[in-house]
PDB file of N, CA and C in Angstrom:
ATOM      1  N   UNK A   1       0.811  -1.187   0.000  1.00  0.00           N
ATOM      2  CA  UNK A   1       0.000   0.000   0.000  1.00  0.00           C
ATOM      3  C   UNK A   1       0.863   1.263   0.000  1.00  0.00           C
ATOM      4  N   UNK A   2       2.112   1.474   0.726  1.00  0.00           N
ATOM      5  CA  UNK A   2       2.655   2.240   0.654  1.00  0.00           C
ATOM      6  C   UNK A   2       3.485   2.737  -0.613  1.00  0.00           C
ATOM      7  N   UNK A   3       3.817   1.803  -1.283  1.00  0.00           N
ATOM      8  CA  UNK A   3       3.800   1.893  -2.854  1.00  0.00           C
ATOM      9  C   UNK A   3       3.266   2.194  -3.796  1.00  0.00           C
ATOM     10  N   UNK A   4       1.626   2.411  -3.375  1.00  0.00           N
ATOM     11  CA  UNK A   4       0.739   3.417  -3.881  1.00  0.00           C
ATOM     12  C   UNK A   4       0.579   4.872  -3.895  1.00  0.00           C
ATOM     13  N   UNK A   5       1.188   4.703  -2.587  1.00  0.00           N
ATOM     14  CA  UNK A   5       1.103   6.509  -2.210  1.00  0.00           C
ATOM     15  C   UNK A   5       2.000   6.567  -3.100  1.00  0.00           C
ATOM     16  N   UNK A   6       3.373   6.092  -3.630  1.00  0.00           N
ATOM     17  CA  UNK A   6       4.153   7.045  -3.862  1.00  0.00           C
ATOM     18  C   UNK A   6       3.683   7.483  -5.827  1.00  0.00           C
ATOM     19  N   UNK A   7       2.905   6.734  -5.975  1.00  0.00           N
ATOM     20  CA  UNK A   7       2.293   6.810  -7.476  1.00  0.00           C
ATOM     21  C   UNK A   7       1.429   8.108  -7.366  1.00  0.00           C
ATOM     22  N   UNK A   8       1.840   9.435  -8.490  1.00  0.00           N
ATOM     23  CA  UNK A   8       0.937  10.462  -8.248  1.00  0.00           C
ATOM     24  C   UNK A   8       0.085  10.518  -9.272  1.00  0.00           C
ATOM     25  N   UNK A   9      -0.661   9.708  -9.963  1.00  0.00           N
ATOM     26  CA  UNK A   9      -1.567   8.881 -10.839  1.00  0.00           C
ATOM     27  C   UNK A   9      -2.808   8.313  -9.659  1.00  0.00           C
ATOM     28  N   UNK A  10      -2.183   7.809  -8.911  1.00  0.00           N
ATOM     29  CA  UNK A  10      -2.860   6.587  -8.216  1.00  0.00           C
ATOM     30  C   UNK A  10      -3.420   7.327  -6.695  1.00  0.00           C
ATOM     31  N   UNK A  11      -2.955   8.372  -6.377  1.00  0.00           N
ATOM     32  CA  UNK A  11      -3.477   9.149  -4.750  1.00  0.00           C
ATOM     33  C   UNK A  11      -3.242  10.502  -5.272  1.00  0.00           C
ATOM     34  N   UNK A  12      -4.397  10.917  -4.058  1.00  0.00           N
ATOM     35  CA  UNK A  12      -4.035  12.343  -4.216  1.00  0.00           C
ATOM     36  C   UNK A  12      -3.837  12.933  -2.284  1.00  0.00           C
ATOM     37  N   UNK A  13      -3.285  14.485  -2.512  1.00  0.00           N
ATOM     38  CA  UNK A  13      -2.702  14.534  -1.355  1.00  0.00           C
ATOM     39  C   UNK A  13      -2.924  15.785  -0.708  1.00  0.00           C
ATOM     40  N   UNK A  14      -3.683  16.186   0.523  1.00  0.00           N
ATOM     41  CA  UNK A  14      -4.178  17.359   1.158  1.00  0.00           C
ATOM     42  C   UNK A  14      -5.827  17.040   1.380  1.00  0.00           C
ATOM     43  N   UNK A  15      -6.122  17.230   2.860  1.00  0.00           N
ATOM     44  CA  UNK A  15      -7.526  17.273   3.127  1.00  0.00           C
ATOM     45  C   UNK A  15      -8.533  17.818   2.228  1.00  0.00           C
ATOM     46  N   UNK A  16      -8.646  18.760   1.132  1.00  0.00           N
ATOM     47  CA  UNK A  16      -9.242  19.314   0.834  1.00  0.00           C
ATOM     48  C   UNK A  16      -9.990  18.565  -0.805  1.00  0.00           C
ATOM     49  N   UNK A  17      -8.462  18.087  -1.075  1.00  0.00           N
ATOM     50  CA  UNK A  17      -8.347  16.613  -1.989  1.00  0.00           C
ATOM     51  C   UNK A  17      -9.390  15.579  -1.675  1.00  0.00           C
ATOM     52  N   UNK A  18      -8.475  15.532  -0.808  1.00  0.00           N
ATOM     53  CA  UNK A  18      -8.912  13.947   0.226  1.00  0.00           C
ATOM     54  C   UNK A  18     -10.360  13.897   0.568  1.00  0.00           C
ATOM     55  N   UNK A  19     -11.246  15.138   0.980  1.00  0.00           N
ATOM     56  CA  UNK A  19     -12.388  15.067   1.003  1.00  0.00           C
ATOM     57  C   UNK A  19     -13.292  15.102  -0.345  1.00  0.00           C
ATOM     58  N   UNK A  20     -12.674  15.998  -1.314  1.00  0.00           N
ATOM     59  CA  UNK A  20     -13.459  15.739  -2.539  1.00  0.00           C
ATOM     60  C   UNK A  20     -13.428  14.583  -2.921  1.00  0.00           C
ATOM     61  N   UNK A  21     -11.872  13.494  -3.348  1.00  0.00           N
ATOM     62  CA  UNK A  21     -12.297  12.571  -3.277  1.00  0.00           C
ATOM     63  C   UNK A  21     -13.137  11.374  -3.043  1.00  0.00           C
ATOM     64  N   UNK A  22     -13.386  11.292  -1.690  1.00  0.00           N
ATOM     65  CA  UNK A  22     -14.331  10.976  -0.525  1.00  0.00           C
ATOM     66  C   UNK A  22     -15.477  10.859  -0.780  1.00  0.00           C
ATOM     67  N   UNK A  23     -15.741  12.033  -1.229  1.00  0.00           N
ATOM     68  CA  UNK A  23     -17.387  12.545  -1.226  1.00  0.00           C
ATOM     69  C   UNK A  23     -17.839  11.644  -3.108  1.00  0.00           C
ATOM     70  N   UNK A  24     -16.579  12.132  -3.889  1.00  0.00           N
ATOM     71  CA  UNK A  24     -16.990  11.761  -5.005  1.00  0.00           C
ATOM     72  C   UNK A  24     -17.146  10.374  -5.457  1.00  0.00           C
ATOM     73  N   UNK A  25     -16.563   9.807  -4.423  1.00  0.00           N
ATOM     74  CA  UNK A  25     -16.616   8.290  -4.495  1.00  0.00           C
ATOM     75  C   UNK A  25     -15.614   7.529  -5.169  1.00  0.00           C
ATOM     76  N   UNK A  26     -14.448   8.435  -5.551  1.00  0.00           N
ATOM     77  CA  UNK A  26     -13.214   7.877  -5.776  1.00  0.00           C
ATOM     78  C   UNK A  26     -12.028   7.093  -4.574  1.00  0.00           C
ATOM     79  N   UNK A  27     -12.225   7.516  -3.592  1.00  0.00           N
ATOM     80  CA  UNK A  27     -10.895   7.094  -2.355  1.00  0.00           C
ATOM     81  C   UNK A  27     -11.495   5.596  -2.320  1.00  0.00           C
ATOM     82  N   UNK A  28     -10.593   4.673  -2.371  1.00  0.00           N
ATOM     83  CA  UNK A  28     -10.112   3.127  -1.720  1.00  0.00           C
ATOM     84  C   UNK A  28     -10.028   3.461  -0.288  1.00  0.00           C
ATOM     85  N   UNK A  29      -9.118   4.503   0.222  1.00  0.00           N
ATOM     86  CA  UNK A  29      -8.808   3.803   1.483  1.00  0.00           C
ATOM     87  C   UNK A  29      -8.165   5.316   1.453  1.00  0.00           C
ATOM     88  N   UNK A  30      -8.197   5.966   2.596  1.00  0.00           N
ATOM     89  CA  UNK A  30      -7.397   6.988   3.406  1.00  0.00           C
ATOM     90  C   UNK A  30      -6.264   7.196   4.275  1.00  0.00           C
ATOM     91  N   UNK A  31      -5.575   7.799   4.546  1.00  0.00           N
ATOM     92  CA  UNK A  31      -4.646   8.012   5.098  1.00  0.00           C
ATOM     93  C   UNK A  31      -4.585   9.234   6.609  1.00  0.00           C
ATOM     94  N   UNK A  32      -4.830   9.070   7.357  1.00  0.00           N
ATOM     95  CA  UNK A  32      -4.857  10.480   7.818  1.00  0.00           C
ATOM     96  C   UNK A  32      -3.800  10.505   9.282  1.00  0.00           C
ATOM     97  N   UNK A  33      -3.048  11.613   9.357  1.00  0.00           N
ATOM     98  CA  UNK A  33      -2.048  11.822  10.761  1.00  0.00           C
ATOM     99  C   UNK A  33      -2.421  11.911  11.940  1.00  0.00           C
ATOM    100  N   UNK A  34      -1.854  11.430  12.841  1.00  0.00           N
ATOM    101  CA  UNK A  34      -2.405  10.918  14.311  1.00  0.00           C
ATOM    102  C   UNK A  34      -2.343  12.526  14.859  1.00  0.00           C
ATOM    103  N   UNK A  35      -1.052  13.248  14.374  1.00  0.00           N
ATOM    104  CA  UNK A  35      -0.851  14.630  14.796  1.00  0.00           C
ATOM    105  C   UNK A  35      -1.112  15.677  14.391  1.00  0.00           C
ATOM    106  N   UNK A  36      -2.446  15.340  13.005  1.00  0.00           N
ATOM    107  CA  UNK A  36      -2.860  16.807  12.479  1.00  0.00           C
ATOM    108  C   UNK A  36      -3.931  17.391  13.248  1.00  0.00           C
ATOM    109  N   UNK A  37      -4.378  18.571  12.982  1.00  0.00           N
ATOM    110  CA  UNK A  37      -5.342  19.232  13.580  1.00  0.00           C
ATOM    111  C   UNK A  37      -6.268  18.527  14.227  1.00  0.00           C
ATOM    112  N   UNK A  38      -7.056  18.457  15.477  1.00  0.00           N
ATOM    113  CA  UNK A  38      -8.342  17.766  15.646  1.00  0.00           C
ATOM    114  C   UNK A  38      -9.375  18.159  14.894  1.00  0.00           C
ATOM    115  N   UNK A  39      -9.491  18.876  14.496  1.00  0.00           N
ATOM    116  CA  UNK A  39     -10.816  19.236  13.320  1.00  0.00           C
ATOM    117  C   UNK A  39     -10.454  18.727  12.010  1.00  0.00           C
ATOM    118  N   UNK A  40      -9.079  18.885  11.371  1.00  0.00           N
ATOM    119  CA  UNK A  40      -9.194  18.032  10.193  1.00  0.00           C
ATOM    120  C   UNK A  40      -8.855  16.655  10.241  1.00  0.00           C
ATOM    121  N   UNK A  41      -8.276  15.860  11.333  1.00  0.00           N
ATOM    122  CA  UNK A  41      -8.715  14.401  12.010  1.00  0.00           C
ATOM    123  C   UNK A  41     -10.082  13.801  12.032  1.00  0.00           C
ATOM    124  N   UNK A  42     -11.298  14.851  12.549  1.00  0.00           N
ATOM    125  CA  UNK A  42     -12.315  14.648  12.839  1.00  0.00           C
ATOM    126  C   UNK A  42     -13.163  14.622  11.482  1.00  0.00           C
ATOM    127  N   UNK A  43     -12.958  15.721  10.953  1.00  0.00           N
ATOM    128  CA  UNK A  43     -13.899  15.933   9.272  1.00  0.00           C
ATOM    129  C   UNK A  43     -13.532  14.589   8.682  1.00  0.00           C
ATOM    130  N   UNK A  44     -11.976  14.289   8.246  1.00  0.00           N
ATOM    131  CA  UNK A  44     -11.619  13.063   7.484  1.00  0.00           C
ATOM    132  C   UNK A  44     -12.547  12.725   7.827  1.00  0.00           C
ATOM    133  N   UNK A  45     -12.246  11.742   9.179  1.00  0.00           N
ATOM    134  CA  UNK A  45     -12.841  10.826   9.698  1.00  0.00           C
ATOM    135  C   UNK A  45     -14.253  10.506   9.467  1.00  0.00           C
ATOM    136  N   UNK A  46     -15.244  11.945   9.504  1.00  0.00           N
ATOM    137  CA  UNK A  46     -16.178  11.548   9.673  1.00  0.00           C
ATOM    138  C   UNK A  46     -16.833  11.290   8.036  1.00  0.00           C
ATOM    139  N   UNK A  47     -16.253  12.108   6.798  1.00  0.00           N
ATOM    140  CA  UNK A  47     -16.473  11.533   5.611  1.00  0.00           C
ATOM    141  C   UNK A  47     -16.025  10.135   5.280  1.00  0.00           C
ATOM    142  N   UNK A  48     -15.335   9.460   5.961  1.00  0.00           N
ATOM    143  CA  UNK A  48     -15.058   8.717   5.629  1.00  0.00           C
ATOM    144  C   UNK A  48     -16.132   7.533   6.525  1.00  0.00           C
ATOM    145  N   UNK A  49     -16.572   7.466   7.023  1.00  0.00           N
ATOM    146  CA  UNK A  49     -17.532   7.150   8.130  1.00  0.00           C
ATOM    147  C   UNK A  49     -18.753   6.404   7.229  1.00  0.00           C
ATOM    148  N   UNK A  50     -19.148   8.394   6.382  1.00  0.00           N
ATOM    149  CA  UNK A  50     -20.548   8.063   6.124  1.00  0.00           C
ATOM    150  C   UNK A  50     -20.267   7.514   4.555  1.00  0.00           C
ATOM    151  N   UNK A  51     -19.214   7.687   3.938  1.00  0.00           N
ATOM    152  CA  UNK A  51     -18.729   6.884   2.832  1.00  0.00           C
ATOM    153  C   UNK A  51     -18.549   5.453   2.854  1.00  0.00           C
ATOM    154  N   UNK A  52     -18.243   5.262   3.808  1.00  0.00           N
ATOM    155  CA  UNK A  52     -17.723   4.047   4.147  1.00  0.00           C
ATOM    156  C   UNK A  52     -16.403   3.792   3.495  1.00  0.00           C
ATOM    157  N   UNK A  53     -15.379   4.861   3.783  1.00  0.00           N
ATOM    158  CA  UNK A  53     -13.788   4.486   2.991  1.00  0.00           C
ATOM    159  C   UNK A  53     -13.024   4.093   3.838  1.00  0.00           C
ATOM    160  N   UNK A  54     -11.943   2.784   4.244  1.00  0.00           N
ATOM    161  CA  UNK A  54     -11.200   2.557   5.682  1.00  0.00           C
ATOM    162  C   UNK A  54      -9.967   3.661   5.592  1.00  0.00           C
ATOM    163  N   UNK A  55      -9.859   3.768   6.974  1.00  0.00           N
ATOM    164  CA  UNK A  55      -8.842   5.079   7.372  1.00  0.00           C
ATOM    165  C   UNK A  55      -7.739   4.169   8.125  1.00  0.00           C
ATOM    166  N   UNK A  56      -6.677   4.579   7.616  1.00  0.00           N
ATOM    167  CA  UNK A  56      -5.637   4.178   8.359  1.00  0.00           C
ATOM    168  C   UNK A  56      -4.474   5.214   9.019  1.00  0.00           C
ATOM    169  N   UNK A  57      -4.779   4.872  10.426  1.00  0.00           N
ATOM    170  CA  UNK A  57      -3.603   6.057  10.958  1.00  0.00           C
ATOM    171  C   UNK A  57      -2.565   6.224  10.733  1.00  0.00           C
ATOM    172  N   UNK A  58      -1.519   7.430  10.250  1.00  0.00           N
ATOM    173  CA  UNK A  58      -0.217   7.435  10.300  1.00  0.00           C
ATOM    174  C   UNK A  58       0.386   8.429  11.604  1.00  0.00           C
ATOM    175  N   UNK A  59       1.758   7.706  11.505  1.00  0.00           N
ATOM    176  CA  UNK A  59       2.331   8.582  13.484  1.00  0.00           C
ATOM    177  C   UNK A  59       2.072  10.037  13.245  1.00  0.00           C
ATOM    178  N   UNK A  60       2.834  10.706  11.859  1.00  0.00           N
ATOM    179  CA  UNK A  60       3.211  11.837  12.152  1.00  0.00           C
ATOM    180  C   UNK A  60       3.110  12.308  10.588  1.00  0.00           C
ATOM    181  N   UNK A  61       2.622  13.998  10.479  1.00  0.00           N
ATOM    182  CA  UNK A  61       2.486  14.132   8.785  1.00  0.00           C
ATOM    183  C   UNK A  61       3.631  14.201   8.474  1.00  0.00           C
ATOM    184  N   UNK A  62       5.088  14.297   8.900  1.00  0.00           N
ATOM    185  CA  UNK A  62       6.045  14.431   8.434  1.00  0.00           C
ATOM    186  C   UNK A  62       6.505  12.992   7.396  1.00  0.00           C
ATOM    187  N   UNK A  63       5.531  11.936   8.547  1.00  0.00           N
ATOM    188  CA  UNK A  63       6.241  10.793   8.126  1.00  0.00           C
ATOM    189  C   UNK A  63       4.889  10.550   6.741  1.00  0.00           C
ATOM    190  N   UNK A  64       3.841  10.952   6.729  1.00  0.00           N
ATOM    191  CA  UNK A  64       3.023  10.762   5.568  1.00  0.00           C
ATOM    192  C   UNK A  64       3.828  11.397   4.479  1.00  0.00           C
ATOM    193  N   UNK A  65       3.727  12.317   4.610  1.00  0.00           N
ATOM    194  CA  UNK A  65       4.469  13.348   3.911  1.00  0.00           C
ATOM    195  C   UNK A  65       5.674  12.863   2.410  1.00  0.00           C
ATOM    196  N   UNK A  66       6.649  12.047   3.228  1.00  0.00           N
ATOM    197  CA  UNK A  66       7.605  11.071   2.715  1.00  0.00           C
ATOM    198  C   UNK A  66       6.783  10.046   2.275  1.00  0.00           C
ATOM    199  N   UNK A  67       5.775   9.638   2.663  1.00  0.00           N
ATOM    200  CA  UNK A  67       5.828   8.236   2.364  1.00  0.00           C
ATOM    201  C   UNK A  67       4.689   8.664   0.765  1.00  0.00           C
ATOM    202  N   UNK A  68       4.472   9.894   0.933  1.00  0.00           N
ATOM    203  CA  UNK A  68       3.619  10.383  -0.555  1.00  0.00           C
ATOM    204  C   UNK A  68       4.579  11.335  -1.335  1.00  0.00           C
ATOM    205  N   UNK A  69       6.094  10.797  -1.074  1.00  0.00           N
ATOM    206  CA  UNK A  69       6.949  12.071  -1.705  1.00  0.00           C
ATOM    207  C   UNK A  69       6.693  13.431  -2.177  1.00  0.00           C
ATOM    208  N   UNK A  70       6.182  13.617  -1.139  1.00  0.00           N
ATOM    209  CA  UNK A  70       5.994  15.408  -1.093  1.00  0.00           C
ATOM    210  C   UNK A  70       6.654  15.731  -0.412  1.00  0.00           C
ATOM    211  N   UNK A  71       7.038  17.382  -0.394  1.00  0.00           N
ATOM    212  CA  UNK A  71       8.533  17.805   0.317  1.00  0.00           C
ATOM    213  C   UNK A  71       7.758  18.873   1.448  1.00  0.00           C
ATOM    214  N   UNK A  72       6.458  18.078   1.960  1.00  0.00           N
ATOM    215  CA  UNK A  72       5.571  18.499   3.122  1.00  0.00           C
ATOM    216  C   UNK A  72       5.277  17.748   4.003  1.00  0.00           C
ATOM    217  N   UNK A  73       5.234  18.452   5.070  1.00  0.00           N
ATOM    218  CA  UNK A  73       4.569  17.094   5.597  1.00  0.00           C
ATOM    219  C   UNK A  73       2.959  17.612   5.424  1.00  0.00           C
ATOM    220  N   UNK A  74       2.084  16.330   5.282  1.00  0.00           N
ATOM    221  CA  UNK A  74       0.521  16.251   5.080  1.00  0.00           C
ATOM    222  C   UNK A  74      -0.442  15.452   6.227  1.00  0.00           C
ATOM    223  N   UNK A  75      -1.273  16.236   5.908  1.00  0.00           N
ATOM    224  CA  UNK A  75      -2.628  15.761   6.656  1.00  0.00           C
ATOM    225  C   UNK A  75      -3.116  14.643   6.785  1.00  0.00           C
ATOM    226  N   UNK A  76      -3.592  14.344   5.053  1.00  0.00           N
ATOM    227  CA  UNK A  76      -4.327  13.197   4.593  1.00  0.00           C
ATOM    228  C   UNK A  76      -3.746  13.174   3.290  1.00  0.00           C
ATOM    229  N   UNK A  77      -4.284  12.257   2.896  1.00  0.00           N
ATOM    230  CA  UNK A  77      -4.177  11.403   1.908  1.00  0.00           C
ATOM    231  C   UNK A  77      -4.669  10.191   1.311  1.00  0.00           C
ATOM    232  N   UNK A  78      -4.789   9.954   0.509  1.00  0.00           N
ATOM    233  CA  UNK A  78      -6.532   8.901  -0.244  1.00  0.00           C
ATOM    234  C   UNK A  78      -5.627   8.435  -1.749  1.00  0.00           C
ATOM    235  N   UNK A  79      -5.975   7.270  -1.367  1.00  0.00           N
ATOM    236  CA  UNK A  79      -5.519   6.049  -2.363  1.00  0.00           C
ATOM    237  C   UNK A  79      -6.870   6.063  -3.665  1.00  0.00           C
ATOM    238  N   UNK A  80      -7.029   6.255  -5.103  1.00  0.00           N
ATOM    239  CA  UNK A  80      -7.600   6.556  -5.780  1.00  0.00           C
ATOM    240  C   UNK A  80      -8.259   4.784  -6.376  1.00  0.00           C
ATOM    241  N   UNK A  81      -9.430   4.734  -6.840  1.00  0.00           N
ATOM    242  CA  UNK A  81      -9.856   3.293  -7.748  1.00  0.00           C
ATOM    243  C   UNK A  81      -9.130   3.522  -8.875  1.00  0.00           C
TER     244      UNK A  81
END
């Protein structure tokens, strides 16, 4: 899975993404940081809830960040069909 993130074809990367995704019914599966904001923890979360997309925690966005080779660290992130 983590070999997906790094495909920028295959995910896309930033909450704002990540929720359009979500909503549009494109995300497989989410990504979101144990240490980002509690409100954008919580929003993911809860689109992903009523979508029904699985969320998987990461420690830290620094470490998402890398693992979606962006030279950021990130929020979220959503694995594409």
């Amino acid at each position: 899975m983590e070999d997906q993130l790094r495909q920028p074809g295959k995910r896309v990367v930033g909450t704002k993404q990540v929720l359009r995704a979500v909503r549009d019914g494109r995300a497989v599966r989410v990504f979101v940081s144990r240490d980002a904001d509690d409100f954008i923890y919580r929003q993911v979360q809860a689109a992903c809830d009523e979508h029904q997309v699985p969320v998987t925690a990461v420690d830290t966005m620094e470490k998402l960040g890398k693992l979606c080779l962006v030279g950021v660290p990130t929020a979220a992130a959503a694995l594409l069909s």
